[in-house]
Protein backbone atom coordinates (compact mmCIF):
# COMPACT_ATOMS: atom_id res chain seq x y z
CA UNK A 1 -16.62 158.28 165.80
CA UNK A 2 -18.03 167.25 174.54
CA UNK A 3 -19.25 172.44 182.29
CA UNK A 4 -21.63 175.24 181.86
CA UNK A 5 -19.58 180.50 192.92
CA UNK A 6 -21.10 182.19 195.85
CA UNK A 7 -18.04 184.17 197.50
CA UNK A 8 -19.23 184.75 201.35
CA UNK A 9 -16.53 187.27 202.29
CA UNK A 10 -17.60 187.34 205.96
CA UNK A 11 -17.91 190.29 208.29
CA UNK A 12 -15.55 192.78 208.32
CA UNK A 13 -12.69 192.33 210.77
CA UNK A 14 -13.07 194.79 213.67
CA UNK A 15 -10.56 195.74 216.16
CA UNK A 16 -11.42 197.73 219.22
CA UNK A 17 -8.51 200.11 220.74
CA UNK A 18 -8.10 201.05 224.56
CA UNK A 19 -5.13 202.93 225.36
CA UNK A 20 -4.50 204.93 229.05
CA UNK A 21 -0.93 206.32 229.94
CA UNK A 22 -1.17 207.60 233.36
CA UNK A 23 -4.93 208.83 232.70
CA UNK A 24 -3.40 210.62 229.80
CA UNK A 25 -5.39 210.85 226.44
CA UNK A 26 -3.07 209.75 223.71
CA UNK A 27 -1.98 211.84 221.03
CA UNK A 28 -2.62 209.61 218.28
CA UNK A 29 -6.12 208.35 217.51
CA UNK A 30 -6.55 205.48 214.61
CA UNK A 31 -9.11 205.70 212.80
CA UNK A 32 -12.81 204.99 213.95
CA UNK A 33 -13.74 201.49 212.67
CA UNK A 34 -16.14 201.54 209.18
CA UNK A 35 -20.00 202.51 210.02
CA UNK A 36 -22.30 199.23 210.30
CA UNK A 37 -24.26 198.14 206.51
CA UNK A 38 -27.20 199.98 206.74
CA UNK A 39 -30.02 197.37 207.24
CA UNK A 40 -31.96 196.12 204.13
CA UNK A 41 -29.90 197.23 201.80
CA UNK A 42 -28.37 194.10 199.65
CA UNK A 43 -25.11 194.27 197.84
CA UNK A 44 -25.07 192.29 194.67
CA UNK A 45 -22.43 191.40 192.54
CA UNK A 46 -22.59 192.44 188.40
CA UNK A 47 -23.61 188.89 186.77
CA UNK A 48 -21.05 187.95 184.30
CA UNK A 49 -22.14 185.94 181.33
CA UNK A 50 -20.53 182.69 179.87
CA UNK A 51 -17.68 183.40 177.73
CA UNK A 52 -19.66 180.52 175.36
CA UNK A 53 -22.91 180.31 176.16
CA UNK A 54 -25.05 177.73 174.77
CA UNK A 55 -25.59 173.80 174.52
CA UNK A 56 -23.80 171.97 176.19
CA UNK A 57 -23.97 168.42 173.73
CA UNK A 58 -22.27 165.07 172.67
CA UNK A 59 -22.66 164.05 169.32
CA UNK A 60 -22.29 160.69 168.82
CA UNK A 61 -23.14 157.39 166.34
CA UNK A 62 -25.81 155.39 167.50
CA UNK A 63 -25.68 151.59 166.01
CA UNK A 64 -28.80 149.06 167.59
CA UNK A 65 -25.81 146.20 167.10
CA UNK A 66 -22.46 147.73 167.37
CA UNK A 67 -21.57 146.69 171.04
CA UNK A 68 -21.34 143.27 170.09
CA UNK A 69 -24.89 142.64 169.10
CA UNK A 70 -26.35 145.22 171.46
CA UNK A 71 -27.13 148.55 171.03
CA UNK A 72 -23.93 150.78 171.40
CA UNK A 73 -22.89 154.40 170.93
CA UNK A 74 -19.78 155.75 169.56
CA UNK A 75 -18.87 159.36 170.65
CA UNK A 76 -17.58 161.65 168.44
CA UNK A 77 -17.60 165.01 169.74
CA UNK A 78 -18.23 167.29 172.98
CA UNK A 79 -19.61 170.92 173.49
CA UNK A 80 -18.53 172.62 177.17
CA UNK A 81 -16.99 175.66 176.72
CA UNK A 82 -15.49 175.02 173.48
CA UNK A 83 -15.68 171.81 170.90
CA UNK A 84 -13.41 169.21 171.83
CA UNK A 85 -12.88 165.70 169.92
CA UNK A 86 -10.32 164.10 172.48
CA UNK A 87 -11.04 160.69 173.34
CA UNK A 88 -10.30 160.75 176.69
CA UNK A 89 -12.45 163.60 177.60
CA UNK A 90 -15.12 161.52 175.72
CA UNK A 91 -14.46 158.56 177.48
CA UNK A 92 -14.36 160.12 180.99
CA UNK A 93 -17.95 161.70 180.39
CA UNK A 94 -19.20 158.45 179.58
CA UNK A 95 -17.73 157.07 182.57
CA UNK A 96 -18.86 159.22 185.02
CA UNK A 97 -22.70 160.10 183.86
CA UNK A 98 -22.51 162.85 182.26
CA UNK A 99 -24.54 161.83 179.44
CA UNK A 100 -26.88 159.52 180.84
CA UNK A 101 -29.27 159.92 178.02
CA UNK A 102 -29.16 160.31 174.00
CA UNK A 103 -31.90 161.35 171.29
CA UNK A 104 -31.24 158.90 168.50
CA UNK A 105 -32.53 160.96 165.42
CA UNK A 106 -34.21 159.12 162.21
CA UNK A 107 -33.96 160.09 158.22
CA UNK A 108 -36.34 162.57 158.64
CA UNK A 109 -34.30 164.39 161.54
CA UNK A 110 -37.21 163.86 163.99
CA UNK A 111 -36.45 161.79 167.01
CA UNK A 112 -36.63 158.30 166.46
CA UNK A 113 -35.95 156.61 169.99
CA UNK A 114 -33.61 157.28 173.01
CA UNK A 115 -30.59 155.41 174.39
CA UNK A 116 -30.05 155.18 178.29
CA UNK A 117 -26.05 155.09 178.81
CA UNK A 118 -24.56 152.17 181.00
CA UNK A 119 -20.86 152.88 180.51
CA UNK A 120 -17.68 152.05 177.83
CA UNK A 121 -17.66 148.21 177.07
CA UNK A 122 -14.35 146.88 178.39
CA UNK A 123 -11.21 147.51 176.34
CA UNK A 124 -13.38 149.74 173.96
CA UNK A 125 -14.29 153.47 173.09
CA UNK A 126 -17.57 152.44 172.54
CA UNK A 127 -20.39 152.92 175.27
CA UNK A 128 -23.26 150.09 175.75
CA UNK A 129 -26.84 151.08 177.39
CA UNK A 130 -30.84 149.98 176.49
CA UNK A 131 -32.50 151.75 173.52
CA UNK A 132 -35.87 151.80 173.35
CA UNK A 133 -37.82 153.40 170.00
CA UNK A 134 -37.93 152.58 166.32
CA UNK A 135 -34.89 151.98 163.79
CA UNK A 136 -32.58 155.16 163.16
CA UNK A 137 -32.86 154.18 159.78
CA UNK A 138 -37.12 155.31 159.50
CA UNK A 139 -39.44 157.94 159.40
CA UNK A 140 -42.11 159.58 161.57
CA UNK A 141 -45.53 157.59 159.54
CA UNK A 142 -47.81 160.19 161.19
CA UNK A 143 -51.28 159.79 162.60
CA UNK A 144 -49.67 156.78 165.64
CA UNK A 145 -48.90 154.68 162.11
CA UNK A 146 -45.82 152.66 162.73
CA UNK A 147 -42.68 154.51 161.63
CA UNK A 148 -41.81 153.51 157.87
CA UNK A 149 -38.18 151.78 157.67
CA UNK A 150 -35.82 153.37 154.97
CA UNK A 151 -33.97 150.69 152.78
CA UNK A 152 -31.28 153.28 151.19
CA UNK A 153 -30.51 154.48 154.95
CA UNK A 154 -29.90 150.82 156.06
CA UNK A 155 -27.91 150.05 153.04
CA UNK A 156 -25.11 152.70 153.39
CA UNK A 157 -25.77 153.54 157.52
CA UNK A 158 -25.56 150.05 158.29
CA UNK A 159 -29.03 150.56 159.94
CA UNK A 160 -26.67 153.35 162.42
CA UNK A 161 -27.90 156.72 163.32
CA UNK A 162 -27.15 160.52 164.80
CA UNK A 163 -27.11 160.62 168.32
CA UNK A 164 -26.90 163.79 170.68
CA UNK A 165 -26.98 163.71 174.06
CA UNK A 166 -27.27 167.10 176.57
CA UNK A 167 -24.30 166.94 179.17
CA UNK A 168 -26.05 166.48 183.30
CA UNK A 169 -24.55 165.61 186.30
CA UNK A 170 -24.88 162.06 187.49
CA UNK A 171 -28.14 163.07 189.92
CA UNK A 172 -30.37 165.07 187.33
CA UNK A 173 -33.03 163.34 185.38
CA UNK A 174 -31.97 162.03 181.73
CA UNK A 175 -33.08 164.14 179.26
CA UNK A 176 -34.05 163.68 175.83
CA UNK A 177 -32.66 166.85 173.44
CA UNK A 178 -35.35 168.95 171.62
CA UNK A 179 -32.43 170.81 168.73
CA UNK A 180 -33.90 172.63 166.09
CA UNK A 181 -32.70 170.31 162.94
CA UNK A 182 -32.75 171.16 159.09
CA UNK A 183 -31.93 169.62 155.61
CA UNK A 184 -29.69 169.87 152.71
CA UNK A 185 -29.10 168.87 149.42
CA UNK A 186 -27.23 168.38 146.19
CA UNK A 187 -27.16 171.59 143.61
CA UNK A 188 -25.06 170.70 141.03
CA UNK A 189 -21.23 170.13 142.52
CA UNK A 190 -22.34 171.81 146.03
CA UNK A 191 -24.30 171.11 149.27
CA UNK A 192 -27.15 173.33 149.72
CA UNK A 193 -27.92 174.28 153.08
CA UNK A 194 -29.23 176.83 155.43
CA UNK A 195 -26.94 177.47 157.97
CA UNK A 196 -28.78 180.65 159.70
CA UNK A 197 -31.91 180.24 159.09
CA UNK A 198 -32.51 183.04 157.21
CA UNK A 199 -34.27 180.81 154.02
CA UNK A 200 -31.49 181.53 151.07
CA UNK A 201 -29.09 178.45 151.41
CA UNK A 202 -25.34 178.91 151.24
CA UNK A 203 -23.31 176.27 148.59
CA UNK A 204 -20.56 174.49 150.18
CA UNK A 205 -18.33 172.41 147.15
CA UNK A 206 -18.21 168.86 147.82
CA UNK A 207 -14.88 168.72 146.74
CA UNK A 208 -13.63 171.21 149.03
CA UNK A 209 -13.78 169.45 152.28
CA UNK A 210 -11.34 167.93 151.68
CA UNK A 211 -7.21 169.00 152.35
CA UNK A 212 -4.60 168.82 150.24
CA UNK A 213 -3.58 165.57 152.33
CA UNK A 214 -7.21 164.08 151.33
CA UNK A 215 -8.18 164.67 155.65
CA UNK A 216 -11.25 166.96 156.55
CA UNK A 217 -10.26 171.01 155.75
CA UNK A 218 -9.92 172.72 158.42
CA UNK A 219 -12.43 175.15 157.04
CA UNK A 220 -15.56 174.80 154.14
CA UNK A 221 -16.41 177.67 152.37
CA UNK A 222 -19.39 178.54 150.38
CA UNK A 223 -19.60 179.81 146.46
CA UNK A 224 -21.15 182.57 145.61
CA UNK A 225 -23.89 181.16 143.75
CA UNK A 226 -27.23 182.42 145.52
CA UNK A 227 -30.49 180.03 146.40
CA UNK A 228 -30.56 176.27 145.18
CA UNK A 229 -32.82 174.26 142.89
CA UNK A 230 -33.11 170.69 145.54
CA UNK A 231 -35.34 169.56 147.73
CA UNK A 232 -33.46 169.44 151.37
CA UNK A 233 -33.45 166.59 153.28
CA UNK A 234 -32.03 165.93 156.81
CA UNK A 235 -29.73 163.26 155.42
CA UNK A 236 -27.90 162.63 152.11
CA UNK A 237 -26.34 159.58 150.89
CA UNK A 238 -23.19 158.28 148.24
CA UNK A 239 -22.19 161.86 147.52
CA UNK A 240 -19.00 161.25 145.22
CA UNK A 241 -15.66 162.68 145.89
CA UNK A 242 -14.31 161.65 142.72
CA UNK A 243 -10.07 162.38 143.03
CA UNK A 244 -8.09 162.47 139.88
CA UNK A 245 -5.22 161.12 138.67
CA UNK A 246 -3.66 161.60 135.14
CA UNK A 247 -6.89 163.10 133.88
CA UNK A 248 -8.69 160.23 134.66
CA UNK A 249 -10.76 159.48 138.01
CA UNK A 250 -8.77 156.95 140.35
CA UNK A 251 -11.49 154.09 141.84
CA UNK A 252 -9.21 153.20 144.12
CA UNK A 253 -8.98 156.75 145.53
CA UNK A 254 -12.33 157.53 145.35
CA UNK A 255 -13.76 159.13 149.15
CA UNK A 256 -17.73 158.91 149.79
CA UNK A 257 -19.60 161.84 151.81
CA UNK A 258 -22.95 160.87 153.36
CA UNK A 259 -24.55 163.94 155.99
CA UNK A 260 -26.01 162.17 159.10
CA UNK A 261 -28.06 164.92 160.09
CA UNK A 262 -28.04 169.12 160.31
CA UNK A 263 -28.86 170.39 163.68
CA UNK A 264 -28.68 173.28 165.59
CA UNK A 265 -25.97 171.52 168.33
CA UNK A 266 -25.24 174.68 170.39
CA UNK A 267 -28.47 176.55 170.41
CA UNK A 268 -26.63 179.70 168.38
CA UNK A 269 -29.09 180.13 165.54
CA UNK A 270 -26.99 178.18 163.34
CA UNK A 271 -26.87 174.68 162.05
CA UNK A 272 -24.11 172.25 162.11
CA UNK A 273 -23.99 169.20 160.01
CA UNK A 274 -22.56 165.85 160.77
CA UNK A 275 -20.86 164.02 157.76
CA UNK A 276 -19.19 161.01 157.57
CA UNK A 277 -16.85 160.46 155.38
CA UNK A 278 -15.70 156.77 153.89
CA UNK A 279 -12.58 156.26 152.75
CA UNK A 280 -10.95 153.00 150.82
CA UNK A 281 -9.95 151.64 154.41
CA UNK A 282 -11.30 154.31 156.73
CA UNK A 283 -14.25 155.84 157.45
CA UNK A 284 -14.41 158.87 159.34
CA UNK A 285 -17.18 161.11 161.22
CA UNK A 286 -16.59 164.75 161.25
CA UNK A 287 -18.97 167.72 162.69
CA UNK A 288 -18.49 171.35 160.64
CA UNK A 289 -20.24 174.61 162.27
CA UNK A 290 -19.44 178.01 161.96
CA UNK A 291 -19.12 180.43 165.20
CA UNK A 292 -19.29 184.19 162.60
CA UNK A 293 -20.58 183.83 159.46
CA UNK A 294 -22.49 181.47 157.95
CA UNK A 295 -20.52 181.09 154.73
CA UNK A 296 -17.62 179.16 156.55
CA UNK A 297 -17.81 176.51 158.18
CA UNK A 298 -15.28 175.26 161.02
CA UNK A 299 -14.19 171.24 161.32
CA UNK A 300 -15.12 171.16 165.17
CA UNK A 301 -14.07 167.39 165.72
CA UNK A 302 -13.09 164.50 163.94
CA UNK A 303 -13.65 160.78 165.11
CA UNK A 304 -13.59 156.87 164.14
CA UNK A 305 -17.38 156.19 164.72
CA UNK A 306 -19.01 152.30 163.95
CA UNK A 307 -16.51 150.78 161.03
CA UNK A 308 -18.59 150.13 157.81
């Protein structure tokens, strides 16, 4: 359907001189060798900061029956330095521990259960582990009620969820992501959403994210319009990207948006939102985030995820 040296240089090399010619002083003297540190002083080196600083995350889909009836994960993207959607990366992070734990999110973008990684299943990109919690498709009840199951999540999700996962090495203890998550919503032809935080949502059109060659665009850019008249949500469902052909709207064509979740992946200030996309044949999961402003967003990664 993505890590963040002590230099011991030694002591100084010293060379000690003797030189007699017939009791003779010579008439060249090097140079005496450099004066001892003076004690308790300590020389540090200038810290250098990441070029990228930030998160270091694996976004992934999170189905309780897509490794063959068990609960699997399908990984879709990777934060290190940089974003990264290449499958073997992906694969070899799986492999080796790196993300020993996800945070399976529900409808309501709190977290909803967590999925201890095992490894790939054989002969496929997807990774099998235990998950223990409630169904991605519910909602936080409140006051220790059991979580409330959401029929229009199952229906389209499959019952599937966002997963996120913080990148460890093998010995560390698993841990479960705490990412600052937010909503969006439908105004008019446009998603609504508040990238930075700053309360006034920016309008991305639907029909805009997708190319010329009906794949993700490489970039999403807002309208102008100002504010929005919806009620955000953390995910939204069956938005229509109606294509037409000879005036008329082509059935066959038509491509289906639904956002799995907005979340602050990288710790920036600014949200990114995880959309999957279903085509006739296809369907396709694809993470947007911007790294300057927050009225253009950036396709970070593009994969497969669970087949619907």
């Amino acid at each position: 359907m993505v890590r963040a040296m002590v230099l011991d240089r030694g002591q100084l090399p010293r060379v000690a001189w003797l030189v007699t010619m017939f009791g003779c002083q010579p008439s060249f003297r090097p140079p005496a060798p450099p004066a001892e540190p003076t004690p308790g002083i300590k020389v540090e080196r200038p810290h250098v900061a990441p070029a990228n600083p930030g998160n270091e995350t694996m976004v992934a889909e999170m189905c309780p029956n897509g490794a063959g009836g068990r609960a699997g994960i399908a990984p879709v993207v990777v934060r290190t330095v940089g974003w990264s959607d290449n499958a073997t990366d992906l694969d070899n992070m799986i492999e080796r521990g790196a993300v020993p734990r996800f945070g399976v999110y529900g409808v309501d973008g709190k977290l909803a259960g967590a999925f201890d990684t095992m490894g790939l299943d054989e002969g496929t990109p997807i990774a099998t582990g235990t998950y223990a919690g409630g169904a991605p498709c519910s909602a936080d009840a409140g006051k220790g009620n059991p979580r409330t199951d959401d029929g229009k999540c199952a229906q389209v999700l499959n019952g599937c969820g966002l997963a996120i996962a913080m990148l460890a090495r093998p010995d560390d203890p698993p841990e479960v992501p705490q990412l600052p998550t937010g909503g969006a919503c439908l105004a008019g032809d446009a998603l609504a959403v508040d990238i930075d935080g700053d309360g006034v949502p920016e309008q991305f059109p639907v029909a805009q994210i997708l190319d010329g060659i009906r794949g993700p665009a490489s970039e999403w850019t807002a309208n102008a319009a100002i504010g929005a008249k919806c009620t955000p949500t953390f995910q939204v469902y069956n938005v229509r990207l109606e294509q037409v052909a000879k005036g008329k709207v082509d059935e066959k064509a038509t491509v289906y948006m639904d956002l799995l979740g907005v979340v602050d992946l990288d710790n920036d200030g600014k949200k990114e939102l995880v959309i999957a996309l279903r085509f006739p044949t296809v369907r396709s999961i694809v993470v947007f985030g911007t790294t300057d402003i927050p009225q253009r967003l950036q396709l970070l990664g593009e994969a497969s995820g669970f087949p619907r």
